[in-house]
C-alpha atoms as a PDB file:
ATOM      1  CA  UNK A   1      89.323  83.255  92.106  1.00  0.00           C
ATOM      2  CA  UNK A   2      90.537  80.476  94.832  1.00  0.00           C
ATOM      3  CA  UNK A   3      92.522  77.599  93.838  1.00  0.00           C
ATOM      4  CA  UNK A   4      90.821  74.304  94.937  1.00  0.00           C
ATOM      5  CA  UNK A   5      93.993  73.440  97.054  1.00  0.00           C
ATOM      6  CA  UNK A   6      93.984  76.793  98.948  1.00  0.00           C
ATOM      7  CA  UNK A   7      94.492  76.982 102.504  1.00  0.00           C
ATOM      8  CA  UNK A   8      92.028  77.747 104.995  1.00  0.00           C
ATOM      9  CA  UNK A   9      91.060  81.300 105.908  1.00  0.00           C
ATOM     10  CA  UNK A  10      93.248  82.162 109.221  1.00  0.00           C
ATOM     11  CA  UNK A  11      90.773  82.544 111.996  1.00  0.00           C
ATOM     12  CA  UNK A  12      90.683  84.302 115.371  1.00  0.00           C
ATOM     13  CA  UNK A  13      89.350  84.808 118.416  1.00  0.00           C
ATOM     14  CA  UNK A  14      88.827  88.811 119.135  1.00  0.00           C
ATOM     15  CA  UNK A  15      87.921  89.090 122.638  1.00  0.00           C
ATOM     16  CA  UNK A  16      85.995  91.815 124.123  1.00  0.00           C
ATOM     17  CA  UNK A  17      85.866  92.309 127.863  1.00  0.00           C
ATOM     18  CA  UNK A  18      85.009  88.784 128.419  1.00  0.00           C
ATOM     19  CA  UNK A  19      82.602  87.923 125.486  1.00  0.00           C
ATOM     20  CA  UNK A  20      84.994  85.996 122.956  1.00  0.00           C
ATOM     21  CA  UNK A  21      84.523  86.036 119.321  1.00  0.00           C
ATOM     22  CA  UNK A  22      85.936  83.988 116.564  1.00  0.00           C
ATOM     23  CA  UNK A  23      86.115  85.194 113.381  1.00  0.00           C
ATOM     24  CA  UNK A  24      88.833  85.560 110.158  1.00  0.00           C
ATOM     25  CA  UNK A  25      91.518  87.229 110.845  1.00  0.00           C
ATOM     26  CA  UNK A  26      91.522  89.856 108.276  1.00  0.00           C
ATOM     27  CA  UNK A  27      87.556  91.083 109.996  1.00  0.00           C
ATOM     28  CA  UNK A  28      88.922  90.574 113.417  1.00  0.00           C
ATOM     29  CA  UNK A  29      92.129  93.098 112.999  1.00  0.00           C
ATOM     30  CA  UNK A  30      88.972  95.761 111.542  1.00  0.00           C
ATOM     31  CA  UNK A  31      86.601  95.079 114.852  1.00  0.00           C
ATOM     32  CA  UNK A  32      89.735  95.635 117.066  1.00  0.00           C
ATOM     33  CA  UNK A  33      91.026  99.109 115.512  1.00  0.00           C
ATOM     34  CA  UNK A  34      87.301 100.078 115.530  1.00  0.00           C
ATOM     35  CA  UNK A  35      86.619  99.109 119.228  1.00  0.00           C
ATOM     36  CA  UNK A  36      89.993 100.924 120.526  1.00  0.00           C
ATOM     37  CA  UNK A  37      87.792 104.359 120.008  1.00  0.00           C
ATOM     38  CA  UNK A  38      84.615 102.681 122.189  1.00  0.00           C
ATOM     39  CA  UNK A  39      83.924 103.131 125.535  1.00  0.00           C
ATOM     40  CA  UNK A  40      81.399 100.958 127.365  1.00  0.00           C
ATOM     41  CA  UNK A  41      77.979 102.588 127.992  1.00  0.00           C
ATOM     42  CA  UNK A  42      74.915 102.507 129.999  1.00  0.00           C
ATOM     43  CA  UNK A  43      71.505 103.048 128.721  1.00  0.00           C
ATOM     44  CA  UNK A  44      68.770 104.450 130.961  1.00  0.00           C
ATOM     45  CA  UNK A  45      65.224 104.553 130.019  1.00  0.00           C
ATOM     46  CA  UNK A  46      62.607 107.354 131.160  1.00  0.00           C
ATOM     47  CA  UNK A  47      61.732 110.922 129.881  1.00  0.00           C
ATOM     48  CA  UNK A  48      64.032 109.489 127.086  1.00  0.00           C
ATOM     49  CA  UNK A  49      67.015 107.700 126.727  1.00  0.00           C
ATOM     50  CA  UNK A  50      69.858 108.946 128.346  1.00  0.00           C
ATOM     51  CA  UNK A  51      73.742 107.275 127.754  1.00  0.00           C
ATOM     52  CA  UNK A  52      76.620 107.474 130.072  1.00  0.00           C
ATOM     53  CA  UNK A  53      79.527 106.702 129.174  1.00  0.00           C
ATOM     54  CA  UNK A  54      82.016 104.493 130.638  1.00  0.00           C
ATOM     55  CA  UNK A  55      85.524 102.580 130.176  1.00  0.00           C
ATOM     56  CA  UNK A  56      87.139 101.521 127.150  1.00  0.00           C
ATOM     57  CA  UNK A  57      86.843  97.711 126.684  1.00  0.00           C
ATOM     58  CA  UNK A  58      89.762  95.403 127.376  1.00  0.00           C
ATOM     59  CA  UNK A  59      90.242  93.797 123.981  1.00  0.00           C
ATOM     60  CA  UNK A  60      92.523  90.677 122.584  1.00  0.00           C
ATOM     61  CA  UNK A  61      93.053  89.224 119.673  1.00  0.00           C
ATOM     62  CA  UNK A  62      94.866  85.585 119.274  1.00  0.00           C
ATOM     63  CA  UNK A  63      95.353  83.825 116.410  1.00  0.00           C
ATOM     64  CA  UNK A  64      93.695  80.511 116.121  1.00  0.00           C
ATOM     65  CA  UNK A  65      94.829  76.712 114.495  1.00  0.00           C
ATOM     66  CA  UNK A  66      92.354  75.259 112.314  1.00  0.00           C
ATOM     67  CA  UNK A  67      93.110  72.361 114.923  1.00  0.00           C
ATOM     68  CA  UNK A  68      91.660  74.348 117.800  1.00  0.00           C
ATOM     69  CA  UNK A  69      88.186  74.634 116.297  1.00  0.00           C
ATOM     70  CA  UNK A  70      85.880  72.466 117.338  1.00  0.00           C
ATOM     71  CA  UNK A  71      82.445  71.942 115.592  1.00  0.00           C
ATOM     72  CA  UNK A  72      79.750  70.942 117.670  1.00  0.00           C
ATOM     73  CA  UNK A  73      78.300  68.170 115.847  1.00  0.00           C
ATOM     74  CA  UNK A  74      75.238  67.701 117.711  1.00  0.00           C
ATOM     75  CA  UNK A  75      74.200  70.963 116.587  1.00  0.00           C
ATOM     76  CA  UNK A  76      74.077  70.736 112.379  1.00  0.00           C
ATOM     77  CA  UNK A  77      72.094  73.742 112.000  1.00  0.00           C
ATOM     78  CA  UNK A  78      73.906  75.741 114.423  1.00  0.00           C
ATOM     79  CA  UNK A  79      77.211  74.548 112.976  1.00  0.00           C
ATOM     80  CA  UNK A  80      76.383  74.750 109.143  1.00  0.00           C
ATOM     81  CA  UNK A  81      75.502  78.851 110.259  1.00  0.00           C
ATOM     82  CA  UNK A  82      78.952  78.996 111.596  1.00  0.00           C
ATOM     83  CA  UNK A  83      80.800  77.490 108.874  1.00  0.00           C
ATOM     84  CA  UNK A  84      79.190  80.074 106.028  1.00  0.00           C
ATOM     85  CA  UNK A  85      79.735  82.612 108.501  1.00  0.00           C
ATOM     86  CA  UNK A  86      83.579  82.188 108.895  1.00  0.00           C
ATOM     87  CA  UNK A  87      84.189  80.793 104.896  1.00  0.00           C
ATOM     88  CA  UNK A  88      82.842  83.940 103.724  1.00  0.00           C
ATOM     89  CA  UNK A  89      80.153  82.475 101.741  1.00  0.00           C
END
């Protein structure tokens, strides 16, 4: 159970080629072991699918300040999605 005075989770931002991600920490360490055994892929469509294989991603991972997030306000549904999302609930 959480004390009502607990810190924040620690959050981060995993990136992946050059899509970034933020997440908490703990699920972004996971996504970046996981993704050091992926390579990229390409799909091709016609007389079945057919995958070819390509380069590993380029992945980061940086810690992140609860001062560096930044809610978009003008967005409440968007950012009440987000929230949940990173609290865990």
């Amino acid at each position: 159970m959480r004390a009502t005075n607990s810190k924040p989770e620690q959050l981060c931002c995993v990136s992946i080629d050059y899509q970034d991600f933020l997440m908490p920490a703990a699920v972004g360490m996971k996504v970046v072991e996981l993704m050091q055994k992926a390579v990229s892929t390409e799909r091709r469509f016609g007389g079945g699918r057919q995958y070819s294989p390509g380069d590993q991603p380029v992945l980061r991972l940086e810690l992140v300040k609860p001062a560096e997030v930044q809610w978009d306000t003008a967005d409440q549904v968007k950012t009440t999605r987000s929230t949940k999302l990173l609290s865990g609930s």
